[in-house]
C-alpha atoms as a PDB file:
ATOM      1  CA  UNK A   1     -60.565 -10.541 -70.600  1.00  0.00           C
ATOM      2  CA  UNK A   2     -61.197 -12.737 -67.716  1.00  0.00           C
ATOM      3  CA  UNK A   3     -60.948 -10.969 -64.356  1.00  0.00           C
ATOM      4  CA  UNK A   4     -58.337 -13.093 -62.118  1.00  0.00           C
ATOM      5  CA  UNK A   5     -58.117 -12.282 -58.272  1.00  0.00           C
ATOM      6  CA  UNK A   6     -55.693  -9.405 -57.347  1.00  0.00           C
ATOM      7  CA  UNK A   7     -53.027 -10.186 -55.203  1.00  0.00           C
ATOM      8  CA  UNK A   8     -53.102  -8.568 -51.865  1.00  0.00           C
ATOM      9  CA  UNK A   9     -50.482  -6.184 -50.152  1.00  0.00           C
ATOM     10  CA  UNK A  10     -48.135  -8.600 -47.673  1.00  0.00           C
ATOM     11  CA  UNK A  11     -48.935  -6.783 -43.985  1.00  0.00           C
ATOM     12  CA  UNK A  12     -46.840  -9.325 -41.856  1.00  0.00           C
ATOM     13  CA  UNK A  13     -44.133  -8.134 -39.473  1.00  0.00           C
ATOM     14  CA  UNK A  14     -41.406  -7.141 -41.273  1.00  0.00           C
ATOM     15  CA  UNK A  15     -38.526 -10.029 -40.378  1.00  0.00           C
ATOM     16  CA  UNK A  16     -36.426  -9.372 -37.564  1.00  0.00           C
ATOM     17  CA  UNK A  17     -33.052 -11.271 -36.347  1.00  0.00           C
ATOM     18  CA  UNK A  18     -29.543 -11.227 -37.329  1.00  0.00           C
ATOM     19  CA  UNK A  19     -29.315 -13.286 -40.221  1.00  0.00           C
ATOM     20  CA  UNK A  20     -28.216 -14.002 -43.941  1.00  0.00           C
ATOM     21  CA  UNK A  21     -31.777 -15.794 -45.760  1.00  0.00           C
ATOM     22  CA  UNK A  22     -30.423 -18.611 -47.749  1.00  0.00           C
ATOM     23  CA  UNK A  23     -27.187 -18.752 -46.113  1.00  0.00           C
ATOM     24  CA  UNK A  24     -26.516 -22.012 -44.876  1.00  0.00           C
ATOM     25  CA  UNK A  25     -26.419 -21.760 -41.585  1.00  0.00           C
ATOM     26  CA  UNK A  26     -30.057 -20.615 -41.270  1.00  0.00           C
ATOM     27  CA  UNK A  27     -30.976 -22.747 -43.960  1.00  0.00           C
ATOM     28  CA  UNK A  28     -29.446 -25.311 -41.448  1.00  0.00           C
ATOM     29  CA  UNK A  29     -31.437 -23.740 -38.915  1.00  0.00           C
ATOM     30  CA  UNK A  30     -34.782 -23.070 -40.709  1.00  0.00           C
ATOM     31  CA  UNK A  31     -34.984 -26.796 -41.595  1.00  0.00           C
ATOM     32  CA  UNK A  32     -34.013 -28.020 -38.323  1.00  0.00           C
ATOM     33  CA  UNK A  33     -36.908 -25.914 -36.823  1.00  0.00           C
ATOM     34  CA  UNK A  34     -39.509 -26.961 -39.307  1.00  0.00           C
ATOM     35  CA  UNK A  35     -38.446 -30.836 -38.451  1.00  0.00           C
ATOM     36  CA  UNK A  36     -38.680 -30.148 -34.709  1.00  0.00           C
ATOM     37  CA  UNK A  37     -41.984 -28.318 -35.284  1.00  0.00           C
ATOM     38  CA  UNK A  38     -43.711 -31.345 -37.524  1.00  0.00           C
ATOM     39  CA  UNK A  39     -41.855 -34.303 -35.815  1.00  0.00           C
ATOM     40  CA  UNK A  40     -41.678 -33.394 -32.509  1.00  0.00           C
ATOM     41  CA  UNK A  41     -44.199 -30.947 -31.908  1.00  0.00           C
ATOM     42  CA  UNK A  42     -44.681 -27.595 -29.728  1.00  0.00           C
ATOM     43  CA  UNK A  43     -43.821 -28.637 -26.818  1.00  0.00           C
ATOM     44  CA  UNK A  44     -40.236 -29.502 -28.045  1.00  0.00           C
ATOM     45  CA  UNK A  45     -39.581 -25.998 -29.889  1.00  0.00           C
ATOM     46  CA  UNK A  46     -37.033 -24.642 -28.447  1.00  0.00           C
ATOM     47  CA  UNK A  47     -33.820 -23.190 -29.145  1.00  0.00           C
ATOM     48  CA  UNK A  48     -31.738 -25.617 -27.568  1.00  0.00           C
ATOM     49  CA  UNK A  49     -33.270 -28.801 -29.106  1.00  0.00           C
ATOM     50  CA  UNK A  50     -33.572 -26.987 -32.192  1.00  0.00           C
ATOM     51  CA  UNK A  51     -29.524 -26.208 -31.799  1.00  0.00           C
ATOM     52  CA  UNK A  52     -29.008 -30.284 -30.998  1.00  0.00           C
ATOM     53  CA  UNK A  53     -31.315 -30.856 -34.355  1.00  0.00           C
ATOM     54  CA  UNK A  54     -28.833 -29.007 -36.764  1.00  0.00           C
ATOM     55  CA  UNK A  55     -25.519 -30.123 -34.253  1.00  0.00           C
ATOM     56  CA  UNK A  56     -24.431 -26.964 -33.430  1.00  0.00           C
ATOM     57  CA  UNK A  57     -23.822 -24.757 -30.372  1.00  0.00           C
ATOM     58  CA  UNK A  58     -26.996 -23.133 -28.582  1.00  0.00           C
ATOM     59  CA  UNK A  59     -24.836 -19.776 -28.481  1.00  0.00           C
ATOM     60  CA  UNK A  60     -24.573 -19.820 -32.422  1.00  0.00           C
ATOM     61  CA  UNK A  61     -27.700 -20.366 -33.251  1.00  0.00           C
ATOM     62  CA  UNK A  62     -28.816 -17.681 -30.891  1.00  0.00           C
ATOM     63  CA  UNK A  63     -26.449 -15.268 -32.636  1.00  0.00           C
ATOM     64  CA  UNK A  64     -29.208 -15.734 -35.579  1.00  0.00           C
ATOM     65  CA  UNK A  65     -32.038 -15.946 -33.671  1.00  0.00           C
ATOM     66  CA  UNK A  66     -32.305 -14.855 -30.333  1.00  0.00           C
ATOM     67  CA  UNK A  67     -35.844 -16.120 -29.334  1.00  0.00           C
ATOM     68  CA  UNK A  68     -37.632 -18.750 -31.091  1.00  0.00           C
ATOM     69  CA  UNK A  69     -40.896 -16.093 -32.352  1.00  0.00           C
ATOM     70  CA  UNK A  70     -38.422 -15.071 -35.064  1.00  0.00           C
ATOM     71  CA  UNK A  71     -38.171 -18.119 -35.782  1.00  0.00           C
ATOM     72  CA  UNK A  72     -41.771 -18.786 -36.038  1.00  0.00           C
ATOM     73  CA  UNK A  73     -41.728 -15.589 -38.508  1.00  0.00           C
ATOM     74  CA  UNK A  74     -39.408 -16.768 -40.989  1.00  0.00           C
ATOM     75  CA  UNK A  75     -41.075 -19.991 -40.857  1.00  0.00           C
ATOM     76  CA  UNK A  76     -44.247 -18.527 -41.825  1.00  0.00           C
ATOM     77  CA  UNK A  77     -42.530 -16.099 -44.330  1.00  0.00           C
ATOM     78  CA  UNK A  78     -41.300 -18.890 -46.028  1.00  0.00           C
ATOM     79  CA  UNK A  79     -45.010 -20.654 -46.184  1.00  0.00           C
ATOM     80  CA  UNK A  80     -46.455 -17.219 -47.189  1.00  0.00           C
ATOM     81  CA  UNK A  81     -43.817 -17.526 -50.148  1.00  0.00           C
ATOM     82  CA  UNK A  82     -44.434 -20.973 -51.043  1.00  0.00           C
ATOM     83  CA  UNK A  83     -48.574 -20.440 -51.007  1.00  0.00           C
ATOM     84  CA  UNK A  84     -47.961 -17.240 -53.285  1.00  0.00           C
ATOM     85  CA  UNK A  85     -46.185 -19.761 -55.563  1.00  0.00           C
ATOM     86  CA  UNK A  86     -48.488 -22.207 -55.512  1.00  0.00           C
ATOM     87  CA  UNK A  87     -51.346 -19.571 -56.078  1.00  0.00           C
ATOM     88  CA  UNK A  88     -49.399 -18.008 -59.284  1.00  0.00           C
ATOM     89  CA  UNK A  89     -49.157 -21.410 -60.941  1.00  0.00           C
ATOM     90  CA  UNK A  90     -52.575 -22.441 -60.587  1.00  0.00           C
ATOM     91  CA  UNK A  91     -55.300 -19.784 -59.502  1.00  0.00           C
ATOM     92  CA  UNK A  92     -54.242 -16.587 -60.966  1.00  0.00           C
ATOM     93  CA  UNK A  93     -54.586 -17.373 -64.502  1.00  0.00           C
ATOM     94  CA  UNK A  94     -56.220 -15.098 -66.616  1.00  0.00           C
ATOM     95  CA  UNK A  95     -57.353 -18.039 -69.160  1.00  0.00           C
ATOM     96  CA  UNK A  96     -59.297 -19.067 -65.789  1.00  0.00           C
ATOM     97  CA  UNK A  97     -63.144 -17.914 -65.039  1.00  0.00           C
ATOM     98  CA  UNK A  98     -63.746 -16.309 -61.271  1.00  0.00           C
ATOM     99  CA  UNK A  99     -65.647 -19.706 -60.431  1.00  0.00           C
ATOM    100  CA  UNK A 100     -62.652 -21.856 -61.278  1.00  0.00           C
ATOM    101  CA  UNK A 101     -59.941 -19.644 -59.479  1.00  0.00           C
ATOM    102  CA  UNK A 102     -61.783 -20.217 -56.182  1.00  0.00           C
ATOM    103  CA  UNK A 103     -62.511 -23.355 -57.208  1.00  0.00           C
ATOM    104  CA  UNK A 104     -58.573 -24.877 -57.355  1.00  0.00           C
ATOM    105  CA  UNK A 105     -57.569 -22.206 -54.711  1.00  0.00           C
ATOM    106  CA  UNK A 106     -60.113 -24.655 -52.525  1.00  0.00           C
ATOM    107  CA  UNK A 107     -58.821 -27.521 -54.029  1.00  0.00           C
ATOM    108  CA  UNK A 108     -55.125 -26.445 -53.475  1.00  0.00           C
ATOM    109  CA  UNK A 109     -56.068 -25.281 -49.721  1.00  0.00           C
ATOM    110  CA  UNK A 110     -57.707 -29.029 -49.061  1.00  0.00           C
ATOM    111  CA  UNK A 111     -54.768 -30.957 -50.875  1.00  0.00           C
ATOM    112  CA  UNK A 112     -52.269 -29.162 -48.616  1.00  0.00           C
ATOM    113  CA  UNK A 113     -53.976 -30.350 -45.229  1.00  0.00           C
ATOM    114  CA  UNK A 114     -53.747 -33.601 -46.594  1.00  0.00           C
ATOM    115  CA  UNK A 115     -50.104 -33.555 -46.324  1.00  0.00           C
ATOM    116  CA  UNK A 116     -48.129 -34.121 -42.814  1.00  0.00           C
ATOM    117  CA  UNK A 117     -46.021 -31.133 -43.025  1.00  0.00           C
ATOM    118  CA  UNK A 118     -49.404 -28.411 -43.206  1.00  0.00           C
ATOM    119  CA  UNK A 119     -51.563 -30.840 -40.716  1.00  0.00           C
ATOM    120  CA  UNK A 120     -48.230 -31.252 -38.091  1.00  0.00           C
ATOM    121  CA  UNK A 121     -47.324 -27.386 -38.495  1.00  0.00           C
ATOM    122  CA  UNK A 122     -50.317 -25.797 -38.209  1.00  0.00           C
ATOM    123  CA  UNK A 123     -51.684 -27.409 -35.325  1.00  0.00           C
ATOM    124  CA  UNK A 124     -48.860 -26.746 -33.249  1.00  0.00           C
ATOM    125  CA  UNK A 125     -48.985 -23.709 -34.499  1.00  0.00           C
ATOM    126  CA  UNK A 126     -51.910 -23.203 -33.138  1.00  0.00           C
ATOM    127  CA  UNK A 127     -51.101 -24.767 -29.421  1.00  0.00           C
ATOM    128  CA  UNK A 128     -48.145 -21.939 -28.954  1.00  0.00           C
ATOM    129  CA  UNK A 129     -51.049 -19.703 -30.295  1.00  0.00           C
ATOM    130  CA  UNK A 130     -52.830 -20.298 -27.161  1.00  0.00           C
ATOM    131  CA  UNK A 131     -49.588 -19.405 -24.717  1.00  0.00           C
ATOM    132  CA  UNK A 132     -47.690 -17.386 -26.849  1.00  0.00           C
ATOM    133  CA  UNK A 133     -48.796 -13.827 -27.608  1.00  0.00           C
ATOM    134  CA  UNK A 134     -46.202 -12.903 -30.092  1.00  0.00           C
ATOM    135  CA  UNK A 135     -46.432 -16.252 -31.667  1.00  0.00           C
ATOM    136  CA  UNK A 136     -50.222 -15.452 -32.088  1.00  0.00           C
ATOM    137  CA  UNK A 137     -49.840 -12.436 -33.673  1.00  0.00           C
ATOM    138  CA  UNK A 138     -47.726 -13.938 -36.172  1.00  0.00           C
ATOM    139  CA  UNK A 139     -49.995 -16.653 -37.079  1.00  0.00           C
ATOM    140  CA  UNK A 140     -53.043 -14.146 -37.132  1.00  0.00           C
ATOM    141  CA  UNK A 141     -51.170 -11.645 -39.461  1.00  0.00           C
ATOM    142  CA  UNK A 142     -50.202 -14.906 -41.709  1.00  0.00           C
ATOM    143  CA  UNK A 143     -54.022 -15.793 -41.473  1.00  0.00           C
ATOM    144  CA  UNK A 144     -55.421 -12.017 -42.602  1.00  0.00           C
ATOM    145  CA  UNK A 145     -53.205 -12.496 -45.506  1.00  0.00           C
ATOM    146  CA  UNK A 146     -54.549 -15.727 -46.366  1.00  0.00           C
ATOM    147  CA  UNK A 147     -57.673 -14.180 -46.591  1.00  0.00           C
ATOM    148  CA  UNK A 148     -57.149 -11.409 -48.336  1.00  0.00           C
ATOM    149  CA  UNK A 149     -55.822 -13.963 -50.604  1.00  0.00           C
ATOM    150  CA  UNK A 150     -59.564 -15.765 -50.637  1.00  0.00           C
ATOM    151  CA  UNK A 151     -61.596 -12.610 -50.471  1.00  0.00           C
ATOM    152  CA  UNK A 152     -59.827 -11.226 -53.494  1.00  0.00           C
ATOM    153  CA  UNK A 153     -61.352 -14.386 -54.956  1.00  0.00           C
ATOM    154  CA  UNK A 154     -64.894 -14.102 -53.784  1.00  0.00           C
ATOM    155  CA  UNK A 155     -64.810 -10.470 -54.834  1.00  0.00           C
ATOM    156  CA  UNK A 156     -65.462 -10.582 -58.916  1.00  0.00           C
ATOM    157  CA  UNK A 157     -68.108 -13.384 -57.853  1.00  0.00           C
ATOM    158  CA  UNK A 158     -70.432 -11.483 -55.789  1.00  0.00           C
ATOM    159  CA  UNK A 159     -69.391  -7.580 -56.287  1.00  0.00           C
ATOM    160  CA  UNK A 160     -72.399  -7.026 -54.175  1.00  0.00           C
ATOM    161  CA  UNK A 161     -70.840  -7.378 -51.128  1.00  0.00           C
ATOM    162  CA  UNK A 162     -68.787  -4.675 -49.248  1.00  0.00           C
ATOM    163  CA  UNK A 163     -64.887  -4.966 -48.012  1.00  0.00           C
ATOM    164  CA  UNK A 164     -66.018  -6.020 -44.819  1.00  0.00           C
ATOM    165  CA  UNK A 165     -68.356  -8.375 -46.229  1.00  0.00           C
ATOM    166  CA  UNK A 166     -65.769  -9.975 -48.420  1.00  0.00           C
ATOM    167  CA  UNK A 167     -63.620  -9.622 -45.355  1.00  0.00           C
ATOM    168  CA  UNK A 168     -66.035 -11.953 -43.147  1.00  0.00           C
ATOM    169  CA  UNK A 169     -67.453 -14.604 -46.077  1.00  0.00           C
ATOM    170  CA  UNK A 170     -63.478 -15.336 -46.354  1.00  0.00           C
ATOM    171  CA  UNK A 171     -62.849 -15.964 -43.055  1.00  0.00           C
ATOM    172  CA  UNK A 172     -65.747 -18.052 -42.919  1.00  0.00           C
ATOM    173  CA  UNK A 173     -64.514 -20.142 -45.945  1.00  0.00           C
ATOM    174  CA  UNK A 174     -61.244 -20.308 -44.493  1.00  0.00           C
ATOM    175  CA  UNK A 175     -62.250 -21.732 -41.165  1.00  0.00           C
ATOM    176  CA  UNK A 176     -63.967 -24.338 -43.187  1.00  0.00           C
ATOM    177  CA  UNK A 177     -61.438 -25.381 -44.867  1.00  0.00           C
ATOM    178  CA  UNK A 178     -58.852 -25.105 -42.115  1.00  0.00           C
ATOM    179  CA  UNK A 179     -61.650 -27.113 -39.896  1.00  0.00           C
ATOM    180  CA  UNK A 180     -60.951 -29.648 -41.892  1.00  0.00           C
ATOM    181  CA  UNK A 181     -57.533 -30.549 -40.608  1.00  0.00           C
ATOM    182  CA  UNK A 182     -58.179 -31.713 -37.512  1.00  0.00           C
ATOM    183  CA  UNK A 183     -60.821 -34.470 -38.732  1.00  0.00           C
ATOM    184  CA  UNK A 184     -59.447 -35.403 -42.098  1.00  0.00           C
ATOM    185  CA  UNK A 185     -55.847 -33.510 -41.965  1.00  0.00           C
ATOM    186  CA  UNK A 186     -52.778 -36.388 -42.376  1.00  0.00           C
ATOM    187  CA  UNK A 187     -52.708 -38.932 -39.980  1.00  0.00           C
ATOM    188  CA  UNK A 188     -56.194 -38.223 -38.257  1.00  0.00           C
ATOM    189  CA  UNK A 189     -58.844 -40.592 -38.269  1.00  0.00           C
ATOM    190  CA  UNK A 190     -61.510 -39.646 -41.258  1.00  0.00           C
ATOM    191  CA  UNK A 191     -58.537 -38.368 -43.400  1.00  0.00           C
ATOM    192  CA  UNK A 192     -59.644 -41.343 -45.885  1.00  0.00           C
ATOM    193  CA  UNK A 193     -62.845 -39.336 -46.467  1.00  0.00           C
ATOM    194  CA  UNK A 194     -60.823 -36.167 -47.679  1.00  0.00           C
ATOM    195  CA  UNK A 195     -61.936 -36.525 -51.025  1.00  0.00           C
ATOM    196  CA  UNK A 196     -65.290 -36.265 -50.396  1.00  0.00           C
ATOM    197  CA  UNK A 197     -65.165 -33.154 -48.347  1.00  0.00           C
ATOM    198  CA  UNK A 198     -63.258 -31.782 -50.766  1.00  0.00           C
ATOM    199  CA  UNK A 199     -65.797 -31.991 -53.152  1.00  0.00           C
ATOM    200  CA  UNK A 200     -68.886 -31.478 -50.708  1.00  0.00           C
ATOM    201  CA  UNK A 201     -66.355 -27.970 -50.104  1.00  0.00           C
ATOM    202  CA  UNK A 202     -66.156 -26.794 -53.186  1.00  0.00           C
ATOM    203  CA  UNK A 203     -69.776 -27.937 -54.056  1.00  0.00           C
ATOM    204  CA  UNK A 204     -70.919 -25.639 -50.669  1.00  0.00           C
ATOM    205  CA  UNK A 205     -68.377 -22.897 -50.672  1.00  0.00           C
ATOM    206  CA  UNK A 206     -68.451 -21.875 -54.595  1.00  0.00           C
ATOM    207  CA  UNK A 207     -72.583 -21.750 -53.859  1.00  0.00           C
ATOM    208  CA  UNK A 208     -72.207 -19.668 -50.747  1.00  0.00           C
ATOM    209  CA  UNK A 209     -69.557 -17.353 -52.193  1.00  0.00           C
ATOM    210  CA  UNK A 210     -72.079 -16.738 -55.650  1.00  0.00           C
ATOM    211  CA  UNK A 211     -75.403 -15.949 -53.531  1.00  0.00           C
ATOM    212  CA  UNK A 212     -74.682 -14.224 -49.937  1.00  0.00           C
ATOM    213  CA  UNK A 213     -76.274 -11.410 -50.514  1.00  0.00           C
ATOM    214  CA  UNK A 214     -75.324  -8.021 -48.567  1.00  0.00           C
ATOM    215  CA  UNK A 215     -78.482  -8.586 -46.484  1.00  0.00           C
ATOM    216  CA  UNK A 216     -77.938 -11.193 -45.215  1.00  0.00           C
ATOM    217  CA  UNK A 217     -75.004  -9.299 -43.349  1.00  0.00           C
ATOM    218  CA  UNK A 218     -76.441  -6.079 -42.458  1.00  0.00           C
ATOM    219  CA  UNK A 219     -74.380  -5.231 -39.595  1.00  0.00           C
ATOM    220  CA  UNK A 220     -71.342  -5.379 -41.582  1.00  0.00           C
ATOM    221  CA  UNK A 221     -72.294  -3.184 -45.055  1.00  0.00           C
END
């Protein structure tokens, strides 16, 4: 039987706040703070204009979420959820070969930038990253899942390599393909050339994840 890639252990914070998931009050509020987020950007993420988003009171929405990091969490909880999804329906097959797993989870990571919601999240994402400790911590702990995620793909390709080795050659692919979004993610200006660095990425990325060799990481075996 074909081996498919093994789905790794979820190690993000476990959620905090006061609140009912799928509720509709923080359904209210989730979607109201995922359109403030992609339309409006970091700068506007905050409780109060995410409380004038969904029309209701600053005080009740604070009842549910008292700072707007949990927010961020269940944000990324629910992306985490909707990747694992995605991955389920069309990587971890066991009809599929190693070579074509990473091959559509590539695919399915490039398609995704592509679309305004990833390319508009993420980057602001990234910009409260960059003043926002606890914000940062939650994107990096969504980010070592996602590669876990790719390295558990790499692994029955090149069993050479060690954890750590898998560990790094993910990342790598990862930043590649993340790279991606801020040349040719929705919106930007070579985004009409996405299709062929999708296939120069699968074309490079498939090759490098077949021959690195453990050598040519010593420091990390």
């Amino acid at each position: 039987m074909t081996k498919t890639a093994e789905k790794p252990a979820r190690t993000a914070p476990v959620r905090p706040g006061i609140y009912g998931r799928g509720t509709e009050t923080v359904d209210l509020i989730l979607n109201a703070a995922l359109d403030v987020l992609v339309e409006e950007g970091a700068a506007a993420f905050t409780l109060r204009r995410i409380a004038t988003r969904c029309g209701m009171q600053v005080g009740r929405l604070s009842y549910h979420f008292a700072r707007k990091e949990l927010l961020i969490q269940l944000l990324l909880d629910d992306l985490l959820d909707y990747y694992e999804r995605m991955l389920d329906e069309t990587v971890r097959q066991p009809h599929l070969d190693p070579t074509e797993q990473l091959r559509r989870m590539i695919t399915l990571v490039l398609d995704d930038i592509g679309t305004k919601r990833t390319t508009h999240v993420f980057t602001e994402l990234w910009a409260l990253s960059n003043h926002n400790p606890a914000v940062a911590e939650r994107v990096a702990a969504f980010y070592r899942y996602a590669h876990a995620n790719i390295a558990a793909a790499i692994a029955p390709l090149n069993p050479a390599l060690s954890p750590a080795q898998l560990d790094v050659v993910a990342r790598f692919v990862s930043s590649a393909l993340e790279g991606t979004t801020i040349f040719a993610g929705h919106g930007k200006p070579w985004a009409h050339q996405m299709p062929q660095m999708q296939r120069l990425a699968v074309h490079a990325l498939l090759h490098l994840a077949r021959t690195i060799r453990p050598e040519d990481l010593p420091d990390l075996g």
